[in-house]
PDB file of N, CA and C in Angstrom:
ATOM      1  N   UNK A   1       0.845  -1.174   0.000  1.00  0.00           N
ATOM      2  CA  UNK A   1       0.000   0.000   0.000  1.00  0.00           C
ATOM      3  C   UNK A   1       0.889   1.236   0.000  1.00  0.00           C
ATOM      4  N   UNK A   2       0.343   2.200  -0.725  1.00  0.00           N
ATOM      5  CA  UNK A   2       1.049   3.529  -1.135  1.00  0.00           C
ATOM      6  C   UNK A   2       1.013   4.461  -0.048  1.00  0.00           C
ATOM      7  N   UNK A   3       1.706   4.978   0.319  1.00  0.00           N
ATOM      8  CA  UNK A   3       1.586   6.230   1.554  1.00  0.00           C
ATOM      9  C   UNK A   3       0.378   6.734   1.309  1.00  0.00           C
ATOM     10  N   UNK A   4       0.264   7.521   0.192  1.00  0.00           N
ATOM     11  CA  UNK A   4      -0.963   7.917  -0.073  1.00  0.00           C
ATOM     12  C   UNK A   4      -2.439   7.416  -0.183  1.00  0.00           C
ATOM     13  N   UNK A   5      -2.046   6.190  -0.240  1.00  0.00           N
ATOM     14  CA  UNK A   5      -3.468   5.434   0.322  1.00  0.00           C
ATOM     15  C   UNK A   5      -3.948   5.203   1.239  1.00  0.00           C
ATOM     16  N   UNK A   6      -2.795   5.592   2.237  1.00  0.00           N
ATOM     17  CA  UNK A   6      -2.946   4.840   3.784  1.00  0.00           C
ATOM     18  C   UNK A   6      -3.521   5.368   4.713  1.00  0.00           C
ATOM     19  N   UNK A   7      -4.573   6.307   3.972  1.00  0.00           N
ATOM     20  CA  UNK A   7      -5.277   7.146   4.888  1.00  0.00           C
ATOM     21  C   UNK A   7      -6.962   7.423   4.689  1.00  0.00           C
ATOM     22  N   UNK A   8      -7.027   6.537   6.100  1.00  0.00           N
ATOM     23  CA  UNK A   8      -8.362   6.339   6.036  1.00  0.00           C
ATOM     24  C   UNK A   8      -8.462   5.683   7.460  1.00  0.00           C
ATOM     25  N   UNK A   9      -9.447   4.414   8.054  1.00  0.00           N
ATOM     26  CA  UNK A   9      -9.710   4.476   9.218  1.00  0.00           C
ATOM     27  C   UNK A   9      -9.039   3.582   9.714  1.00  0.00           C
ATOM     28  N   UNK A  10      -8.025   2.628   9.201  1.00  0.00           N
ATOM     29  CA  UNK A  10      -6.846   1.801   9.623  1.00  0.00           C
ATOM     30  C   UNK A  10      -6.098   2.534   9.650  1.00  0.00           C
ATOM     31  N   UNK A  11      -5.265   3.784   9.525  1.00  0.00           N
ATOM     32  CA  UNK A  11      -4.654   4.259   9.497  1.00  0.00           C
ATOM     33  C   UNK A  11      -5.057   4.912  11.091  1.00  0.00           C
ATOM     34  N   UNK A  12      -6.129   5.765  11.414  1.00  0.00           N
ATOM     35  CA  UNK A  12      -6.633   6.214  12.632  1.00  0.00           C
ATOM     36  C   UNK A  12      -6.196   5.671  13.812  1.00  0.00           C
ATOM     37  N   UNK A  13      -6.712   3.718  13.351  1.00  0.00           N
ATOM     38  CA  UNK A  13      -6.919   3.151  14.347  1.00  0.00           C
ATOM     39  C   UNK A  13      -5.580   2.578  14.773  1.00  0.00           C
ATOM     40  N   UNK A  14      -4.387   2.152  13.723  1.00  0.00           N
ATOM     41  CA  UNK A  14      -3.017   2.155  13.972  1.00  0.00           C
ATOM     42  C   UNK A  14      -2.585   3.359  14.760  1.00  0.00           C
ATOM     43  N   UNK A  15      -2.895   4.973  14.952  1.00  0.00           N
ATOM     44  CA  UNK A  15      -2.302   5.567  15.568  1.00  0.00           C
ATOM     45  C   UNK A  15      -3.142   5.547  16.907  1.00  0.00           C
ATOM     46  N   UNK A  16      -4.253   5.049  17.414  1.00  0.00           N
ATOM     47  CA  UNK A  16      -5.083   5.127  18.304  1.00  0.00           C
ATOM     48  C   UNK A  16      -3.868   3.580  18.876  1.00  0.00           C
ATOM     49  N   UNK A  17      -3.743   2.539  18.549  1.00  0.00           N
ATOM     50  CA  UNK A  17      -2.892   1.511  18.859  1.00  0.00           C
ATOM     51  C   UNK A  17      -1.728   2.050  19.968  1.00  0.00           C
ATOM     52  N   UNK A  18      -0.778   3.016  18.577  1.00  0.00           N
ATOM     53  CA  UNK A  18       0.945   2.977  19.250  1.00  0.00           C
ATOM     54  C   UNK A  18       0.688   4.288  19.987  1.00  0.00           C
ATOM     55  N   UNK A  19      -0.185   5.272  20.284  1.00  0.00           N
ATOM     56  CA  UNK A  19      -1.334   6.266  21.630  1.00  0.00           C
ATOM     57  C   UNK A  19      -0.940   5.477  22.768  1.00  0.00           C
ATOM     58  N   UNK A  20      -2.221   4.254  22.553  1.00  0.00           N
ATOM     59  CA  UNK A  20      -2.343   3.459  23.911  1.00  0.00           C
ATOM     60  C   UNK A  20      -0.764   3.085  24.398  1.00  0.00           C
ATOM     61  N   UNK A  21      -0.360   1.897  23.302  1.00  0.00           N
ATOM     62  CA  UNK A  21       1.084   1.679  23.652  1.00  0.00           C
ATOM     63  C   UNK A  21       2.142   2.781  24.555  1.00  0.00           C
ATOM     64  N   UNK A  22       2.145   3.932  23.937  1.00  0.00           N
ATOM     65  CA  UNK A  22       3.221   4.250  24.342  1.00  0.00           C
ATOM     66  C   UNK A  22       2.937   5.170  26.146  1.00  0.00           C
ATOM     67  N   UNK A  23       1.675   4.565  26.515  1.00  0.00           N
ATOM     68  CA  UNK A  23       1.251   5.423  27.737  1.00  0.00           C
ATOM     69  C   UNK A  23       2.123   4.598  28.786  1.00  0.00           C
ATOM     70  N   UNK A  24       1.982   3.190  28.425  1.00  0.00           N
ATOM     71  CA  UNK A  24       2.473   2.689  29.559  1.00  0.00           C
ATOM     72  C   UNK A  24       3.746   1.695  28.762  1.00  0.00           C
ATOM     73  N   UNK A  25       5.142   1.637  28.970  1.00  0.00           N
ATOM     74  CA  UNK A  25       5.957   1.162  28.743  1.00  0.00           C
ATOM     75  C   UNK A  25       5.955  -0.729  28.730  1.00  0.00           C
ATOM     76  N   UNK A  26       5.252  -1.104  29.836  1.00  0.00           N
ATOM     77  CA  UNK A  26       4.924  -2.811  29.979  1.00  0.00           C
ATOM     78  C   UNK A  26       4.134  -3.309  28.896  1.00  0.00           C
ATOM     79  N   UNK A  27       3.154  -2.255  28.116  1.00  0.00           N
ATOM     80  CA  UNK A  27       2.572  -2.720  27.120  1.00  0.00           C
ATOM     81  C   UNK A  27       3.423  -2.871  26.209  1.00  0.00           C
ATOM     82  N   UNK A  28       3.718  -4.327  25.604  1.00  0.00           N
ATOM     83  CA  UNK A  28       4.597  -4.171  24.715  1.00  0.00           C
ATOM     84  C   UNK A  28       4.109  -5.451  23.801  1.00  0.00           C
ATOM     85  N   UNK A  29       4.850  -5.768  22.701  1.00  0.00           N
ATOM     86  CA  UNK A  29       3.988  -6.786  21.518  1.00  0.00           C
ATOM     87  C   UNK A  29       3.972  -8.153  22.542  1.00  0.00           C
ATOM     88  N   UNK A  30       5.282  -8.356  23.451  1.00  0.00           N
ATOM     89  CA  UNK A  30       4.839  -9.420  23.649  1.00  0.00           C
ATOM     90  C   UNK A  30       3.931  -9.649  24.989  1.00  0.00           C
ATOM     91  N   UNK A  31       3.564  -8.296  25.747  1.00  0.00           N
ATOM     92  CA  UNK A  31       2.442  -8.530  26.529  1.00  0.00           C
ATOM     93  C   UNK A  31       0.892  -8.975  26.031  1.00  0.00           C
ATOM     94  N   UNK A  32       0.852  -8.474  24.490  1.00  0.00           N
ATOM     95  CA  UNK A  32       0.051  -8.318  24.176  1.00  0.00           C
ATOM     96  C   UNK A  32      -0.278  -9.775  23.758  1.00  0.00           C
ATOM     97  N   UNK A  33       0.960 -10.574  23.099  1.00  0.00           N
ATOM     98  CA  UNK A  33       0.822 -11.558  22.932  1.00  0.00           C
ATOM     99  C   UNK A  33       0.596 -12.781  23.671  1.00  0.00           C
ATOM    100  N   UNK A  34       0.793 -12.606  25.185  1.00  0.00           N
ATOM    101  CA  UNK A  34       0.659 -13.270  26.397  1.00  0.00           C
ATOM    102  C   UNK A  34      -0.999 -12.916  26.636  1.00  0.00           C
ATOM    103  N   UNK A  35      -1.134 -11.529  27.018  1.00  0.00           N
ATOM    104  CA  UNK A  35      -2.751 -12.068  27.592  1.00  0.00           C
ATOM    105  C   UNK A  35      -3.975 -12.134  26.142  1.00  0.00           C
ATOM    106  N   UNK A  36      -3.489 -11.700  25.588  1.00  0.00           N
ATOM    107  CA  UNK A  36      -4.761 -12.060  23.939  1.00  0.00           C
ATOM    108  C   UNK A  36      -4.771 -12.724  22.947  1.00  0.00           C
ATOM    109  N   UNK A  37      -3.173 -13.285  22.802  1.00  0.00           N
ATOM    110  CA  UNK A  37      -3.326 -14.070  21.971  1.00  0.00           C
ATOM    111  C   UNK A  37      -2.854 -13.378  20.544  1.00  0.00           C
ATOM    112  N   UNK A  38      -2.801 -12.632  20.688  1.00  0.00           N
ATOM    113  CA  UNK A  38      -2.618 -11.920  19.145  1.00  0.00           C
ATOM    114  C   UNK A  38      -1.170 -12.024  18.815  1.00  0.00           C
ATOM    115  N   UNK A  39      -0.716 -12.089  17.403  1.00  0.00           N
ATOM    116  CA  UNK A  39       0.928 -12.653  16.663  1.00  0.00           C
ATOM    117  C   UNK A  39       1.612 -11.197  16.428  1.00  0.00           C
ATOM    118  N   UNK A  40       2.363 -11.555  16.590  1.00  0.00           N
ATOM    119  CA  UNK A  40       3.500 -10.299  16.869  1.00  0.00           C
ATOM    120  C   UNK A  40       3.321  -9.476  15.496  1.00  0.00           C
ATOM    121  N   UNK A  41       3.428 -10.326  14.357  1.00  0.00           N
ATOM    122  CA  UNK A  41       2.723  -9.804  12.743  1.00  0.00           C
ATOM    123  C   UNK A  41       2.044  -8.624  13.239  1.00  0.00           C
ATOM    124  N   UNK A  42       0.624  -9.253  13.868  1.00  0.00           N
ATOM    125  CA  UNK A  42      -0.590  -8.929  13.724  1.00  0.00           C
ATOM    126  C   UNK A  42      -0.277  -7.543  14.317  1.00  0.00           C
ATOM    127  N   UNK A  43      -0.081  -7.722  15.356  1.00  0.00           N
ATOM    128  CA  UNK A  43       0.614  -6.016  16.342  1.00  0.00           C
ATOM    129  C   UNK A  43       1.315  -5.383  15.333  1.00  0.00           C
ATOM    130  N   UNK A  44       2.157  -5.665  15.112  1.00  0.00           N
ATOM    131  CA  UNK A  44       3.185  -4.843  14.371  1.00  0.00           C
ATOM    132  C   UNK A  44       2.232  -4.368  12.689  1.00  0.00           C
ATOM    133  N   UNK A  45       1.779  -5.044  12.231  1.00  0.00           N
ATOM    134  CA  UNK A  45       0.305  -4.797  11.337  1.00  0.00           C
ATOM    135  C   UNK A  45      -0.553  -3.416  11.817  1.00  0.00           C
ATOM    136  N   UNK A  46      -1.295  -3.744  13.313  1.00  0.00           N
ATOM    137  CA  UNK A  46      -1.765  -2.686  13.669  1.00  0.00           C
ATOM    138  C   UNK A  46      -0.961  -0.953  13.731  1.00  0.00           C
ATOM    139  N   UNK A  47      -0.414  -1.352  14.573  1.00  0.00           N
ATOM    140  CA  UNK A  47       0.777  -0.278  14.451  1.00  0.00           C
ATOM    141  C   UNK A  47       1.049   0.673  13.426  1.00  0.00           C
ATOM    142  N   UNK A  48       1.292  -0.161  12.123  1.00  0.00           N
ATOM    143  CA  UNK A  48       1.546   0.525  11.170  1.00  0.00           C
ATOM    144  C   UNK A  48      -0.084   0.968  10.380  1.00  0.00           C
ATOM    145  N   UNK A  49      -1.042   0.641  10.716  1.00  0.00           N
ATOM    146  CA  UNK A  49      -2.390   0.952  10.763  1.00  0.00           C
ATOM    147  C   UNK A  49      -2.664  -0.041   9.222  1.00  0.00           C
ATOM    148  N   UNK A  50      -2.439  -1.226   9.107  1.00  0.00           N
ATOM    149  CA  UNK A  50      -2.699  -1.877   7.915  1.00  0.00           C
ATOM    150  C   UNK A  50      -4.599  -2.714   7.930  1.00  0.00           C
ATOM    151  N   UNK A  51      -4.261  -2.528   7.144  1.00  0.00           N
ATOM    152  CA  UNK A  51      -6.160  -3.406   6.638  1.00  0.00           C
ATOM    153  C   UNK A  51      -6.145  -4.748   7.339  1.00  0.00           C
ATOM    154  N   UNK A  52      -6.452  -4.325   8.778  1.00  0.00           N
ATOM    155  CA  UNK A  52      -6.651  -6.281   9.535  1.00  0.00           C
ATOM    156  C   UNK A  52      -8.497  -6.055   9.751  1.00  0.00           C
ATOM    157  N   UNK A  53      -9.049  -7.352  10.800  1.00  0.00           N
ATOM    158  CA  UNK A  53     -10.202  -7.602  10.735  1.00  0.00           C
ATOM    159  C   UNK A  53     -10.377  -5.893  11.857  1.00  0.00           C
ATOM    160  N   UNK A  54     -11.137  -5.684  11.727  1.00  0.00           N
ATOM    161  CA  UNK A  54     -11.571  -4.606  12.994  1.00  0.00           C
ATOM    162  C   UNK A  54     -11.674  -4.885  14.589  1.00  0.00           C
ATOM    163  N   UNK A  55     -12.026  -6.599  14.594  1.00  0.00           N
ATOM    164  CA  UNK A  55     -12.383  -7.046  16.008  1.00  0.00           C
ATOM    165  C   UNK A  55     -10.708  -7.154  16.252  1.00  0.00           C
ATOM    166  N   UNK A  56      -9.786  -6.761  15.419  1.00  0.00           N
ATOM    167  CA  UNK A  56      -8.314  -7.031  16.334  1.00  0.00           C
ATOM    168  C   UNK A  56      -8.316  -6.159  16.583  1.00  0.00           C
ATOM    169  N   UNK A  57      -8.361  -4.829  16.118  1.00  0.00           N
ATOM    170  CA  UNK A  57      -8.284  -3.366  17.036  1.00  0.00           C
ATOM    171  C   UNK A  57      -8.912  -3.385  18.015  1.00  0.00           C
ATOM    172  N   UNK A  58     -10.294  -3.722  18.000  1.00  0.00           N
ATOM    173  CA  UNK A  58     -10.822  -3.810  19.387  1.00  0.00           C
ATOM    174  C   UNK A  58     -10.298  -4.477  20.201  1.00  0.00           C
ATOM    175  N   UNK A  59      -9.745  -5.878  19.926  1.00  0.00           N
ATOM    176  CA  UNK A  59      -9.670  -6.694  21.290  1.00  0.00           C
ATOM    177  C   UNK A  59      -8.041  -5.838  21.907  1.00  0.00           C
ATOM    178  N   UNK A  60      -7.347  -5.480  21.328  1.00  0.00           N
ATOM    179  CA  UNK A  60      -6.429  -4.704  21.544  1.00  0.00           C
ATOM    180  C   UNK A  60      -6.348  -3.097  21.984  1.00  0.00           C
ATOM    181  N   UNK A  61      -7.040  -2.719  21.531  1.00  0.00           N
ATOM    182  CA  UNK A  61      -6.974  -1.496  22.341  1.00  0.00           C
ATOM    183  C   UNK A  61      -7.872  -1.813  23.787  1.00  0.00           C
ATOM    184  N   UNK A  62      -8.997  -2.765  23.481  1.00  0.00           N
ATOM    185  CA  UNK A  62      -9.604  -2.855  25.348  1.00  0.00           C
ATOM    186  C   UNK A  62      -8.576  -3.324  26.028  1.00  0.00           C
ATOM    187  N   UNK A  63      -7.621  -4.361  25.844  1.00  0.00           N
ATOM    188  CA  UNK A  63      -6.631  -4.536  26.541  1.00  0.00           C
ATOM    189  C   UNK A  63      -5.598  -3.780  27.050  1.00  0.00           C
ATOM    190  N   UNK A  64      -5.642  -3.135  25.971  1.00  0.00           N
ATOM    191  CA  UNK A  64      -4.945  -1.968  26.366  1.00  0.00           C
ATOM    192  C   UNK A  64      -5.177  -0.660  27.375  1.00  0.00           C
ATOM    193  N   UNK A  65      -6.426  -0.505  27.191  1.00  0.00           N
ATOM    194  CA  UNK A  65      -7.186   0.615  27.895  1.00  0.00           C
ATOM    195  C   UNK A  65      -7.282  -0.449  29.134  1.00  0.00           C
ATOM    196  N   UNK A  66      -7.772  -1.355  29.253  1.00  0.00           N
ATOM    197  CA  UNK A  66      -7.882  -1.834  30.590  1.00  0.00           C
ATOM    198  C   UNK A  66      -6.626  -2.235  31.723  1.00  0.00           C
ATOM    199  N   UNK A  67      -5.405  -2.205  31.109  1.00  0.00           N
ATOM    200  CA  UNK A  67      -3.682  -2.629  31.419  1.00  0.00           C
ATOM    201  C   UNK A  67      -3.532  -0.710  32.037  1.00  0.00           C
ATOM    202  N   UNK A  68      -4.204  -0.141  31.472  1.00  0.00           N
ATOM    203  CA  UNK A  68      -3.731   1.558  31.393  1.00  0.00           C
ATOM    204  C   UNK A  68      -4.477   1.934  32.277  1.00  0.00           C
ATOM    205  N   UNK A  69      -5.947   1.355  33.044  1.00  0.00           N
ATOM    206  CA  UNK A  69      -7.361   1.694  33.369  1.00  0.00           C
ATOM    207  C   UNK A  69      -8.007   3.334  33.078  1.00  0.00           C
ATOM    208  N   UNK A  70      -7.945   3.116  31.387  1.00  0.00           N
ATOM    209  CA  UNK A  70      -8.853   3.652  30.613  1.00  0.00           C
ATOM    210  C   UNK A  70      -9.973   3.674  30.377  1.00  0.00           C
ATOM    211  N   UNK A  71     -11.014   4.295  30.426  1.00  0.00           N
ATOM    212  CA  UNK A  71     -12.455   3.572  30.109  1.00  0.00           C
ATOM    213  C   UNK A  71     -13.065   4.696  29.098  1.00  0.00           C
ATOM    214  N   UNK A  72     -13.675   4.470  28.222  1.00  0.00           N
ATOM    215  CA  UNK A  72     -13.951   5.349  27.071  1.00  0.00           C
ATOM    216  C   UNK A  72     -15.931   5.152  27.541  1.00  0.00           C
ATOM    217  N   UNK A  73     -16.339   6.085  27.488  1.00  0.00           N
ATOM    218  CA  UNK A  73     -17.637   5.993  28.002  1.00  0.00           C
ATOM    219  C   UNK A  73     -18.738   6.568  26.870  1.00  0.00           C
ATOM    220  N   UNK A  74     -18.489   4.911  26.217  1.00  0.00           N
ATOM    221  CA  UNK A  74     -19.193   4.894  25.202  1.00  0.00           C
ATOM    222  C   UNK A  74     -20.711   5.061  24.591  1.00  0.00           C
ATOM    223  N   UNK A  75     -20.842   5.074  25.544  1.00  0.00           N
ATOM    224  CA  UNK A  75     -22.816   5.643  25.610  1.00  0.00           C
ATOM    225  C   UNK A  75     -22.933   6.745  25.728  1.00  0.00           C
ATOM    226  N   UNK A  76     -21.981   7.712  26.825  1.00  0.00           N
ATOM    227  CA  UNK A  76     -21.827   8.611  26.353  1.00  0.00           C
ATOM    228  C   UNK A  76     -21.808   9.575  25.121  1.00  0.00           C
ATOM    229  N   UNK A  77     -20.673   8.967  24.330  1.00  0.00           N
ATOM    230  CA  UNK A  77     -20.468   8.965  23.278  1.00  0.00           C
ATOM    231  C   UNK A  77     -21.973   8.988  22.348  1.00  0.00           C
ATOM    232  N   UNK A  78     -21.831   7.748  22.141  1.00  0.00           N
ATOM    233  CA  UNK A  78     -23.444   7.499  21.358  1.00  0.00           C
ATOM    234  C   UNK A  78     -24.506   8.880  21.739  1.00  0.00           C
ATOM    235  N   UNK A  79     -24.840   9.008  22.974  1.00  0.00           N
ATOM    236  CA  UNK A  79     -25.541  10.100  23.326  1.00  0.00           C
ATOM    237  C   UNK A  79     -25.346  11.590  22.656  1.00  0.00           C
ATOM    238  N   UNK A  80     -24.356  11.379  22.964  1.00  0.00           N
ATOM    239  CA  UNK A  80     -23.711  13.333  22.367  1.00  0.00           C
ATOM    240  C   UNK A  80     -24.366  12.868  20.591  1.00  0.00           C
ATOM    241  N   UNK A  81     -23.789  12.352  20.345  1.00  0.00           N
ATOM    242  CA  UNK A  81     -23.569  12.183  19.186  1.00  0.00           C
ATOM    243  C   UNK A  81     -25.077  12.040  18.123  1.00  0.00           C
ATOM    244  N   UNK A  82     -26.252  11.012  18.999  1.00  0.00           N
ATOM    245  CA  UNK A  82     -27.510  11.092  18.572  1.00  0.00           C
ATOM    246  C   UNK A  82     -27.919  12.612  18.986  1.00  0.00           C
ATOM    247  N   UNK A  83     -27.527  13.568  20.164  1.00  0.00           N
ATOM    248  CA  UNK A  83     -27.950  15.018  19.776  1.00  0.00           C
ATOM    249  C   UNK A  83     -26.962  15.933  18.898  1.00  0.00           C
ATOM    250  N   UNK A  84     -26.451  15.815  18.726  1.00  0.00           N
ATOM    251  CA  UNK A  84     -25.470  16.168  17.134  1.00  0.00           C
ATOM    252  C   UNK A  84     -26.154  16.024  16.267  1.00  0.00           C
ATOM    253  N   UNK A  85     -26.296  14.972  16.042  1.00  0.00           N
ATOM    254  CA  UNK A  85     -27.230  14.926  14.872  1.00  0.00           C
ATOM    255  C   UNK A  85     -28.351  14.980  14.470  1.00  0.00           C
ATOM    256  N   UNK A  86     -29.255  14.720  15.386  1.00  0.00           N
ATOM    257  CA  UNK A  86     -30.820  15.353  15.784  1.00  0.00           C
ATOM    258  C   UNK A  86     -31.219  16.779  16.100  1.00  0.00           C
ATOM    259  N   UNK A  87     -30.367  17.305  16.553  1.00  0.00           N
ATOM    260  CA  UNK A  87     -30.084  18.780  16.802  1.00  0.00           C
ATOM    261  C   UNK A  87     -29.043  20.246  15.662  1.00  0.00           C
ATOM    262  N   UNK A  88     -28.535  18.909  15.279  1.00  0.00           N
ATOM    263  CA  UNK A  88     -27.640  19.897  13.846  1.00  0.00           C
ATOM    264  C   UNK A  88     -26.160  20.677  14.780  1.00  0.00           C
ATOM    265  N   UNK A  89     -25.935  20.196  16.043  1.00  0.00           N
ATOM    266  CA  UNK A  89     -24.679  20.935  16.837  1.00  0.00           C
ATOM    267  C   UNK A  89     -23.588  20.454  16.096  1.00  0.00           C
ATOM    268  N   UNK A  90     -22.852  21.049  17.184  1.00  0.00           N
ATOM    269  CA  UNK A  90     -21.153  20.454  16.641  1.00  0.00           C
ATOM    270  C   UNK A  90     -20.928  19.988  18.025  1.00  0.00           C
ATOM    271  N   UNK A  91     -20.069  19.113  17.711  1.00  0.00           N
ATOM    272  CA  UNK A  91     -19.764  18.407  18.741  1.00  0.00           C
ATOM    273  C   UNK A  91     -17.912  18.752  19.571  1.00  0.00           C
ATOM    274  N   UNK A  92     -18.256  18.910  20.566  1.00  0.00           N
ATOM    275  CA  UNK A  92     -16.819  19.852  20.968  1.00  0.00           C
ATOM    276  C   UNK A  92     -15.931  18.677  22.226  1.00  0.00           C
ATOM    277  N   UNK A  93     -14.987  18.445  22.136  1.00  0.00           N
ATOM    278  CA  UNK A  93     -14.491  17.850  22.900  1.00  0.00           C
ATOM    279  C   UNK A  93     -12.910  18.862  23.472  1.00  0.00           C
ATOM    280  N   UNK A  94     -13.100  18.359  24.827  1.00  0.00           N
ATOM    281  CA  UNK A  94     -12.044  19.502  25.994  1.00  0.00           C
ATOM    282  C   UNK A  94     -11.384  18.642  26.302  1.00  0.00           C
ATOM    283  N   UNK A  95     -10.029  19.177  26.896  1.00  0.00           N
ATOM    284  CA  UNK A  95      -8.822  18.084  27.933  1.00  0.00           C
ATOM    285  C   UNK A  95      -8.995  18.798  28.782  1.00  0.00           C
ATOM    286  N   UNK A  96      -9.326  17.984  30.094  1.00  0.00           N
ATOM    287  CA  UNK A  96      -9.576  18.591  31.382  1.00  0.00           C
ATOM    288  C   UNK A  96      -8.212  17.813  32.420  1.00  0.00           C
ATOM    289  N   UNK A  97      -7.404  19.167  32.278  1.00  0.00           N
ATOM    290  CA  UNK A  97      -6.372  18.119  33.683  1.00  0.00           C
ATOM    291  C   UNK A  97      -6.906  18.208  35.159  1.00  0.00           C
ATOM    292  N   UNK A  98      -6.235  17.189  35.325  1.00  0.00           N
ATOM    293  CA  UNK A  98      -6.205  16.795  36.645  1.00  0.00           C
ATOM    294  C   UNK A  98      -5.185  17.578  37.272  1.00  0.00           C
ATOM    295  N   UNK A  99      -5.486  17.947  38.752  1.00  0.00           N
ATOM    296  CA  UNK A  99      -4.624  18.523  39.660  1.00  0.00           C
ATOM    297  C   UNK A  99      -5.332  17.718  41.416  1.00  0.00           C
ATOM    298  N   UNK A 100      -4.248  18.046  41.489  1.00  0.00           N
ATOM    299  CA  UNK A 100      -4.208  17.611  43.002  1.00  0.00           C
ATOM    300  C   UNK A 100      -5.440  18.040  44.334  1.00  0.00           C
ATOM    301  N   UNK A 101      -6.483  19.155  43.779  1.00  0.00           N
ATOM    302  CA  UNK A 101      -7.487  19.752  44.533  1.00  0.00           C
ATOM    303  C   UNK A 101      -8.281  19.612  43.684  1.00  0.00           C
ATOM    304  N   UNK A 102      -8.462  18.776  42.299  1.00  0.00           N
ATOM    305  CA  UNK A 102      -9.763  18.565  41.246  1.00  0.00           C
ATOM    306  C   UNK A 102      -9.591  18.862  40.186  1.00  0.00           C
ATOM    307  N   UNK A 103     -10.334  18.938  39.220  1.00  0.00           N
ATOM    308  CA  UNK A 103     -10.226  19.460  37.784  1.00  0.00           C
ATOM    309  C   UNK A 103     -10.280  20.794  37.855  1.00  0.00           C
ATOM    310  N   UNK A 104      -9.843  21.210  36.753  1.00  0.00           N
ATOM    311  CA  UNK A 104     -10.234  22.399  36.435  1.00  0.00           C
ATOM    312  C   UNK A 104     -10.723  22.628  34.926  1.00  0.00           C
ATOM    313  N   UNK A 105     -11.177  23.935  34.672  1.00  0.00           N
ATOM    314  CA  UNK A 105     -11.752  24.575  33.760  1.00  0.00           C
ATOM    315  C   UNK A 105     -10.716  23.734  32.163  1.00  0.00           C
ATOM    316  N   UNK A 106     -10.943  23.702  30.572  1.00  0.00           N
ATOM    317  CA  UNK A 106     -10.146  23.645  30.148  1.00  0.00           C
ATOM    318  C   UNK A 106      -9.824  25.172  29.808  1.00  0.00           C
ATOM    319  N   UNK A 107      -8.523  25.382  28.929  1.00  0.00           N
ATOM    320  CA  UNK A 107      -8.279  26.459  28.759  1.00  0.00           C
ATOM    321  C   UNK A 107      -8.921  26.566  27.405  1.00  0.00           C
ATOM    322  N   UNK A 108      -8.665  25.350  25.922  1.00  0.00           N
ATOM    323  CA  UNK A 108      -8.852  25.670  24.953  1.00  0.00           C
ATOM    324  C   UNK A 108     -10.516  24.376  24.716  1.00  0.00           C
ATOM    325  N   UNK A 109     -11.348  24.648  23.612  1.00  0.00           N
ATOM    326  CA  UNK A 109     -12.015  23.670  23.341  1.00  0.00           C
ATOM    327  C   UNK A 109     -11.813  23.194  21.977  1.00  0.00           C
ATOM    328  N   UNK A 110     -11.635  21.293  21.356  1.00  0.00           N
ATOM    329  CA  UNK A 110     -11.485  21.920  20.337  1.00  0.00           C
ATOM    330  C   UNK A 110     -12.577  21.262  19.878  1.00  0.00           C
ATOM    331  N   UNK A 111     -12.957  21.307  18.342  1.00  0.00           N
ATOM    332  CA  UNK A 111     -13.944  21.190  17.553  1.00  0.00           C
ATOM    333  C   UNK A 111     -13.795  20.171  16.687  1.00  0.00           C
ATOM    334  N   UNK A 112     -14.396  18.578  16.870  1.00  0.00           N
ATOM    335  CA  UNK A 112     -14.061  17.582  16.264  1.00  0.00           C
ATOM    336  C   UNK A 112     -15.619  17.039  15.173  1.00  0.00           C
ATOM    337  N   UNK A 113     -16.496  17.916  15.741  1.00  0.00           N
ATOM    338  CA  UNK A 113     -17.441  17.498  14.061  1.00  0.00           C
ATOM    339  C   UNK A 113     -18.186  18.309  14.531  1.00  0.00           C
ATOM    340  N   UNK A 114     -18.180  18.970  12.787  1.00  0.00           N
ATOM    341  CA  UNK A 114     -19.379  20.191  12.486  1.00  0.00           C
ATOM    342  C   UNK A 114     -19.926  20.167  11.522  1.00  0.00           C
ATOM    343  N   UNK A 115     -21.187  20.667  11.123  1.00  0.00           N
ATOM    344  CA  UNK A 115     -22.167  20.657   9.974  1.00  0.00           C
ATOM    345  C   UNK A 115     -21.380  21.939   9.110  1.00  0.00           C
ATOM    346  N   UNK A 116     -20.964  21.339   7.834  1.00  0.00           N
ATOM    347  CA  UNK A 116     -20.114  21.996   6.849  1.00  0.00           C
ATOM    348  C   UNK A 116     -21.484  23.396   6.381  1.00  0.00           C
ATOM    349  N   UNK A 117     -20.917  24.466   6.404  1.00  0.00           N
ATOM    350  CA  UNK A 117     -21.683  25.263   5.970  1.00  0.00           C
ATOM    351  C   UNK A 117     -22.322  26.389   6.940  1.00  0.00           C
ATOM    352  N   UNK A 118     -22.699  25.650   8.290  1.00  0.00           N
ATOM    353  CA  UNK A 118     -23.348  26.384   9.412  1.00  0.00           C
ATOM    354  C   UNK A 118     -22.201  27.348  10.131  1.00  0.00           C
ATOM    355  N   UNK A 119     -22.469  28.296  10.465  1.00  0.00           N
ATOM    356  CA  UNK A 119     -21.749  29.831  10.686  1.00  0.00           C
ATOM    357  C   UNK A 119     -21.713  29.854  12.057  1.00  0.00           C
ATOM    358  N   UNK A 120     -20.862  29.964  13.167  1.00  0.00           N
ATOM    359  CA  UNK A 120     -21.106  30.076  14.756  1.00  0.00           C
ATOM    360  C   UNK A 120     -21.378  31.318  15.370  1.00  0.00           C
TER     361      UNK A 120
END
C-alpha cells in the first residue's frame, strides 16, 4: 500500500494503537501476545495501521485501555452524538487536567465534528 493510500480508518486506528502503547511502557507486543493471543505480525500490522479484521483493534486497544485503566464511556459517546445529529450541533471535545485539589476549567475547546456550511 502507497503512503498515499494509507489514509483512512486503519490508518486512525493504527495511531489510536501505538497512543495506547506508548502510555504505559509494559505494554509491549509481547504482553500483548501473552494475555490475547494476538501474533507479533498482527501487532506490528496494527501499528503501522494496515487493513486487519476490525475485532483485532478492538480486542487490543480494550486490553490496552484496561492494562492503562482507561475507560472510554461509550454511551456517552453514542448520546452526544444522537444530539449532534438530531439537533444539527457540533460536537466539541475539551482536555480537562487533573490537579491535586480537582479538575479544572479547560483552557482551549477543540472542535471535532461540524455541519459543513453552518456559521457560529
Amino acid at each position: 500500500m502507497t503512503k498515499e493510500n494509507n489514509h483512512g480508518p486503519y490508518e486512525f486506528l493504527g495511531n489510536m494503537v501505538v497512543s495506547l502503547m506508548n502510555v504505559d511502557p509494559s505494554v509491549s507486543i509481547s504482553f500483548l501476545e501473552t494475555e490475547i493471543h494476538v501474533s507479533r505480525r498482527d501487532v506490528c500490522a496494527m501499528r503501522q495501521g494496515k487493513d486487519l479484521h476490525l475485532y483485532q483493534y478492538v480486542r487490543v486497544m480494550n486490553c490496552i485501555m484496561d492494562e492503562i485503566h482507561l475507560e472510554i464511556l461509550l454511551n456517552v459517546l453514542l448520546k452526544e452524538l444522537k444530539t449532534v445529529l438530531t439537533a444539527h450541533c457540533d460536537l466539541v471535545i475539551g482536555t480537562v487536567p487533573h490537579r491535586p485539589y480537582g479538575n479544572s476549567q479547560p483552557a482551549e475547546w477543540m472542535v471535532v465534528m461540524k455541519w459543513d456550511g453552518v456559521r457560529g
